[in-house]
C-alpha atoms as a PDB file:
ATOM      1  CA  UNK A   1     112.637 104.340  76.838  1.00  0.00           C
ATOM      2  CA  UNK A   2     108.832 103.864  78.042  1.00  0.00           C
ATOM      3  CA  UNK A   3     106.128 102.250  75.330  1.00  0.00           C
ATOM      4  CA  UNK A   4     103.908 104.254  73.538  1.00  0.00           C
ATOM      5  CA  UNK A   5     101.059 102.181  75.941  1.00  0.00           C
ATOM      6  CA  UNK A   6     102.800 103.924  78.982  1.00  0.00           C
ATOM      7  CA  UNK A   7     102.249 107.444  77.165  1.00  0.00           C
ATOM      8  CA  UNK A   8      98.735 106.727  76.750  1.00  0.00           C
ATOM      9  CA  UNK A   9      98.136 105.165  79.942  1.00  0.00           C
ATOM     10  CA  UNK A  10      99.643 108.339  81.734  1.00  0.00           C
ATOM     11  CA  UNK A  11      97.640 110.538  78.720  1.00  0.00           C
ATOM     12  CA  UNK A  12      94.401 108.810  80.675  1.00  0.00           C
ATOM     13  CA  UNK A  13      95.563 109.357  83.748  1.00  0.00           C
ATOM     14  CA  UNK A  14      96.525 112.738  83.888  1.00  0.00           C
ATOM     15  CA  UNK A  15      93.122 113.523  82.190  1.00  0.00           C
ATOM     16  CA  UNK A  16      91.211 111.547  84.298  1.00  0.00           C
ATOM     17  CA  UNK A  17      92.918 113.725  87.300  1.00  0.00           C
ATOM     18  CA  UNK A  18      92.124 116.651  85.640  1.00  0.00           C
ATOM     19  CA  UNK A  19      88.447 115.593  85.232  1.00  0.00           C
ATOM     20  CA  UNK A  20      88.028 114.330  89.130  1.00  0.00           C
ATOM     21  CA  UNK A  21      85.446 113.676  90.669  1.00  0.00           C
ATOM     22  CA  UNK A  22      83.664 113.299  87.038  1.00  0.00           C
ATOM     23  CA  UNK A  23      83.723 109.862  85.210  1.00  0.00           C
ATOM     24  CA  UNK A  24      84.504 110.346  81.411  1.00  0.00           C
ATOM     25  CA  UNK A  25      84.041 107.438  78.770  1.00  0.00           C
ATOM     26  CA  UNK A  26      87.014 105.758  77.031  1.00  0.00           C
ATOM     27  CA  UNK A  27      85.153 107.784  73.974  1.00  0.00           C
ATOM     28  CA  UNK A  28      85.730 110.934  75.963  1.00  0.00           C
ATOM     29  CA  UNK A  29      89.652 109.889  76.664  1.00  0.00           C
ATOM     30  CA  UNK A  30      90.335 108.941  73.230  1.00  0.00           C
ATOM     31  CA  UNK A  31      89.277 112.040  71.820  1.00  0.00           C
ATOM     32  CA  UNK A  32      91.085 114.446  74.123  1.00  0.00           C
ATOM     33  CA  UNK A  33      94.362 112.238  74.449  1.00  0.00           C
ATOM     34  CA  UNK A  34      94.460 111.888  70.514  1.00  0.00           C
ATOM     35  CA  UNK A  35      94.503 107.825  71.246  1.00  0.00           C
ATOM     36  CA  UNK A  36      92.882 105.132  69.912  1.00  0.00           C
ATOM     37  CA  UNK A  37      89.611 104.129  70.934  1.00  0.00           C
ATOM     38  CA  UNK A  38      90.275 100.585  70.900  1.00  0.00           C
ATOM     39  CA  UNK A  39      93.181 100.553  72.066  1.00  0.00           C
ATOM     40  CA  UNK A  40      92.611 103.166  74.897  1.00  0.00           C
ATOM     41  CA  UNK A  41      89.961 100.109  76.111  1.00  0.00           C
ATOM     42  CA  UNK A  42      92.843  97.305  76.834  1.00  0.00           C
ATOM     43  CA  UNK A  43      94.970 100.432  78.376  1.00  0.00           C
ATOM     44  CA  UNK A  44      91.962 101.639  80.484  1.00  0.00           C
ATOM     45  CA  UNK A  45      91.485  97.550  81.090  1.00  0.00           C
ATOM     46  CA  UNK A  46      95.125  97.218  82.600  1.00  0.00           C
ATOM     47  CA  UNK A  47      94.263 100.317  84.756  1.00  0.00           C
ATOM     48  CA  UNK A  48      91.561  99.370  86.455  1.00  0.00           C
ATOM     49  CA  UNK A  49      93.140  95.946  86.995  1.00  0.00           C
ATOM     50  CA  UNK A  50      95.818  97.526  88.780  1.00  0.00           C
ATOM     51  CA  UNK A  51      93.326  99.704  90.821  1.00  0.00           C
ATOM     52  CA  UNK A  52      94.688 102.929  88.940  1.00  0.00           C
ATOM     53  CA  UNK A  53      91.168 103.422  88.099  1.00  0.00           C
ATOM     54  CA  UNK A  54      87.757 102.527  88.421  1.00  0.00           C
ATOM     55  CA  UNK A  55      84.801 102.253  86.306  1.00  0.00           C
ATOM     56  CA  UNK A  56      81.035 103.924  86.836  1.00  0.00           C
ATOM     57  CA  UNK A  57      77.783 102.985  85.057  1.00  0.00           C
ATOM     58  CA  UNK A  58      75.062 104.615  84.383  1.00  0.00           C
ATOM     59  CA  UNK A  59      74.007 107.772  82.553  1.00  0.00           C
ATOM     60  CA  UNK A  60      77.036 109.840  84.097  1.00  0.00           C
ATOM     61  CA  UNK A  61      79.518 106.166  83.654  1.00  0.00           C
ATOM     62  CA  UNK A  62      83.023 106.265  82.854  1.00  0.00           C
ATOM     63  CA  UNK A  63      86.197 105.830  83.972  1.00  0.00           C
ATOM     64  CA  UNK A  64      87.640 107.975  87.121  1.00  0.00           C
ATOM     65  CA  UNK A  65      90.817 107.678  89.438  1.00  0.00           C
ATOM     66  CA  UNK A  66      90.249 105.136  92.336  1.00  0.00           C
ATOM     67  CA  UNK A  67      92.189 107.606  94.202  1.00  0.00           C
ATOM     68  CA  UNK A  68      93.214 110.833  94.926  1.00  0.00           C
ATOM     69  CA  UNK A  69      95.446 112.702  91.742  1.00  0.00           C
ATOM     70  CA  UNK A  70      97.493 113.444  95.405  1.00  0.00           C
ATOM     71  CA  UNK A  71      97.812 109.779  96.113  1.00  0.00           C
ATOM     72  CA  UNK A  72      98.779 108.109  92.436  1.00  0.00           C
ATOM     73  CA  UNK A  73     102.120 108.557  91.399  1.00  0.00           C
ATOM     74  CA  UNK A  74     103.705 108.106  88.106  1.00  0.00           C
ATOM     75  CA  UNK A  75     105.555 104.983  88.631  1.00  0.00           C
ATOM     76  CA  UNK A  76     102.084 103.247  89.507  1.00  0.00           C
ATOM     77  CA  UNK A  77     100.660 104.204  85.575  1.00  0.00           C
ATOM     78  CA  UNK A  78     103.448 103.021  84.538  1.00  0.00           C
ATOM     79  CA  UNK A  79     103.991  99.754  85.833  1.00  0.00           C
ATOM     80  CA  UNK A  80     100.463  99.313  85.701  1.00  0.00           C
ATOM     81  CA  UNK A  81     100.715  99.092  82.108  1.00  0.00           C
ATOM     82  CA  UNK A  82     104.847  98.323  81.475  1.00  0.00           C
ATOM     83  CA  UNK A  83     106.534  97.813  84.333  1.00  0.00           C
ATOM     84  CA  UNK A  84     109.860  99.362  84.845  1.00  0.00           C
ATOM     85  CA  UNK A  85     112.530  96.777  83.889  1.00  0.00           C
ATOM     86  CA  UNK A  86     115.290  97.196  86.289  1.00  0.00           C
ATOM     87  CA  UNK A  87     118.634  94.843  85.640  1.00  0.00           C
ATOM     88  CA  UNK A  88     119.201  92.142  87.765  1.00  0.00           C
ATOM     89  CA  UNK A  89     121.666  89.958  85.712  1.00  0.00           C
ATOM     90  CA  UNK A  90     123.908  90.222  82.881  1.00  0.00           C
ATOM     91  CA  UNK A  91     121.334  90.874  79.905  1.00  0.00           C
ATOM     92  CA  UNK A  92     123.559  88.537  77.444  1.00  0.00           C
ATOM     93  CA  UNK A  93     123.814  85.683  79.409  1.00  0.00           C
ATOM     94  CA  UNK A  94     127.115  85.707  80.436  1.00  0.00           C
ATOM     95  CA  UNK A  95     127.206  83.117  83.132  1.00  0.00           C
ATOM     96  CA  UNK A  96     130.674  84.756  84.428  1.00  0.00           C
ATOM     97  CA  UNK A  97     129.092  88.194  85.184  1.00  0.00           C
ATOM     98  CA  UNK A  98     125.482  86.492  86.708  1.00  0.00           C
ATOM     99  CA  UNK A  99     124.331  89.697  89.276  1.00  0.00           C
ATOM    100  CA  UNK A 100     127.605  91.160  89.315  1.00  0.00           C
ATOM    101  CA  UNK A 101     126.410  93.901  86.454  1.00  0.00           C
ATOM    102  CA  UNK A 102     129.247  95.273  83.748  1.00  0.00           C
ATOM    103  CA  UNK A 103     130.289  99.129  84.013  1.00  0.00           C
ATOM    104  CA  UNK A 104     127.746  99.173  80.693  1.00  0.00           C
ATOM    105  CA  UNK A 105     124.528  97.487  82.504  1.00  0.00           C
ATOM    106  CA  UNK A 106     125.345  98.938  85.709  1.00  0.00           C
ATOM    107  CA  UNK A 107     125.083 102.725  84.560  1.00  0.00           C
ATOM    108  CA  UNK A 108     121.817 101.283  82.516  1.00  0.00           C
ATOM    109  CA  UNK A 109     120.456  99.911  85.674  1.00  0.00           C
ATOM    110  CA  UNK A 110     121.860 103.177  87.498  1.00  0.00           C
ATOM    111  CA  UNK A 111     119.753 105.477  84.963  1.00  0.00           C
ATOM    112  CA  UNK A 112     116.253 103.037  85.459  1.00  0.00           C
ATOM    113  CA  UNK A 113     116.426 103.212  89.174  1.00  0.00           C
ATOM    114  CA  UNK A 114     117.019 106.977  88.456  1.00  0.00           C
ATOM    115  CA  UNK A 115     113.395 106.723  86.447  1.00  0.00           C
ATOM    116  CA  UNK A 116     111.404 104.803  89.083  1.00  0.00           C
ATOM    117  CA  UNK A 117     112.731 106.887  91.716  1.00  0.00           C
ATOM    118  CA  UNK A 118     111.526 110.129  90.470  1.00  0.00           C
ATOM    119  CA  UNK A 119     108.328 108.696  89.084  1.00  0.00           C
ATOM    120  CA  UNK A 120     107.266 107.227  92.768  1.00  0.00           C
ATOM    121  CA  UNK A 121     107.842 110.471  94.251  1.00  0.00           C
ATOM    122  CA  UNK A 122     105.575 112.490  91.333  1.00  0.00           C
ATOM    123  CA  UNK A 123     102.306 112.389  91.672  1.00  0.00           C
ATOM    124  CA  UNK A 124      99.355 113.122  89.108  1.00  0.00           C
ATOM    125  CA  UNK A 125      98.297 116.256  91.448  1.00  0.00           C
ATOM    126  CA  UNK A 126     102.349 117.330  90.977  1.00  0.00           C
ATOM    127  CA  UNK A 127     102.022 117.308  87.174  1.00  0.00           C
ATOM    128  CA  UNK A 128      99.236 119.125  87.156  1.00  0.00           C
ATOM    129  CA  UNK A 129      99.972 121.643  89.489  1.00  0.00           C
ATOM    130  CA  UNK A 130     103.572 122.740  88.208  1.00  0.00           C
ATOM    131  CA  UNK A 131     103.678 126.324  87.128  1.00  0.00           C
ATOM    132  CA  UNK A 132     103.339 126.014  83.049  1.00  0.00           C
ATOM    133  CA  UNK A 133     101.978 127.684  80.593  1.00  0.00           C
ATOM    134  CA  UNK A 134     101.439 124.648  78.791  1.00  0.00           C
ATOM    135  CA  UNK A 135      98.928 122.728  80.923  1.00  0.00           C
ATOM    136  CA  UNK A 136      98.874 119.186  80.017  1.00  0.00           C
ATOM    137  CA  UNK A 137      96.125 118.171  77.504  1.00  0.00           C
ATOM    138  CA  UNK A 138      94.586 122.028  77.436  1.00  0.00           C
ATOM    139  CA  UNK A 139      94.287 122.990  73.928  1.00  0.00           C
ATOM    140  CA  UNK A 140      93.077 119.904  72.396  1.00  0.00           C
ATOM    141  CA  UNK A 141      89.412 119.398  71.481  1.00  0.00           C
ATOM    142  CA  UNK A 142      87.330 119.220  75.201  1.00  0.00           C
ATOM    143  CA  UNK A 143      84.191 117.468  74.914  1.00  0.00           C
ATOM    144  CA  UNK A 144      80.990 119.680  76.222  1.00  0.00           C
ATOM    145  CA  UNK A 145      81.159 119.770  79.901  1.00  0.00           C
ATOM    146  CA  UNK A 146      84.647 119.143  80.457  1.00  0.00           C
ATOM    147  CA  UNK A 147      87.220 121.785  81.178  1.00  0.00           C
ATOM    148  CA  UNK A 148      91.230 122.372  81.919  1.00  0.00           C
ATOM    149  CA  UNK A 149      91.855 123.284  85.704  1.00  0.00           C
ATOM    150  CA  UNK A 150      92.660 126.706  85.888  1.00  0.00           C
ATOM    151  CA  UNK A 151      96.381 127.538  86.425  1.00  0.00           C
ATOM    152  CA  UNK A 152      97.369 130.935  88.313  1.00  0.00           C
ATOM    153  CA  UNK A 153      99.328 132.327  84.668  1.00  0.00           C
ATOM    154  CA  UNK A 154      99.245 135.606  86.135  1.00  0.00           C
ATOM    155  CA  UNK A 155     102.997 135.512  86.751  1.00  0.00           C
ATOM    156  CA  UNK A 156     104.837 134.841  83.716  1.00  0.00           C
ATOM    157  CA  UNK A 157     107.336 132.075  83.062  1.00  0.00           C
ATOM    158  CA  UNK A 158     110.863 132.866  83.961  1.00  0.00           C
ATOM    159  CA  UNK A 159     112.308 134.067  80.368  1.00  0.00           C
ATOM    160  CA  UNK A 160     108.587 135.210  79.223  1.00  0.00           C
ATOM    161  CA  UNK A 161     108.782 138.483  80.978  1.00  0.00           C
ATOM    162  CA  UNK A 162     106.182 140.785  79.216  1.00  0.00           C
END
């Protein structure tokens, strides 16, 4: 249901957040989100064209949020990079049916409004703050300086009981 280019913009994103206030290069990115370095560049480009992020130079450049992790929600990543596709009119044409959606189309337009709505109200701060034991991107190879925020794991996960 979303691209692979919305998985690595949000990848980006969620590391970025993680990172704040640092800048990391697209180098940096691509190695901890496991994407492509080339391709991470036309992603990071569609970013910072949306205002998602922003870019630094100089010795400590990069990429970091233009905002607060608080302040960018999910839905913005993604249509920043893929837009939601939400359906307006009859997807085969079917001059007959024009806005007025099928029971099929209707429940598929039901389910995307479903998406975007949780999306907009996640933000990157929300992702990274749920209580997990699997913090997103933590595990993977960190380039020197960088680290995962620290999560309270003190309490274990309901079910992990030890």
């Amino acid at each position: 249901m979303l691209s692979q280019t919305v998985e690595y913009a949000l990848r980006a994103a969620v590391y970025l957040a993680n990172q704040a206030p640092q800048a990391r290069t697209t180098e940096q990115i691509a190695e901890v989100t496991k994407v492509p370095q080339a391709y991470l560049s036309k992603v990071m480009q569609n970013l910072a064209k949306a205002g998602i992020v922003r870019s630094q130079r100089g010795i400590h450049g990069g990429f970091l949020l233009a905002r607060s992790s608080a302040e960018l929600t999910i839905l913005e990543v993604v249509n920043a990079v893929d837009p939601v596709q939400r359906i307006q009119t009859c997807p085969l044409g079917i001059a007959a049916h024009g806005s007025n959606l099928c029971p099929l189309h209707r429940r598929l337009d039901l389910a995307l409004a479903a998406v975007e709505n949780a999306f907009g109200k996640t933000t990157l701060a929300d992702v990274l703050s749920e209580p997990t034991r699997s913090v997103p991107l933590c595990g993977m190879t960190i380039p020197a300086g960088a680290a995962c925020i620290p999560l309270d794991l003190a309490s274990p996960a309901p079910g992990n009981a030890t």
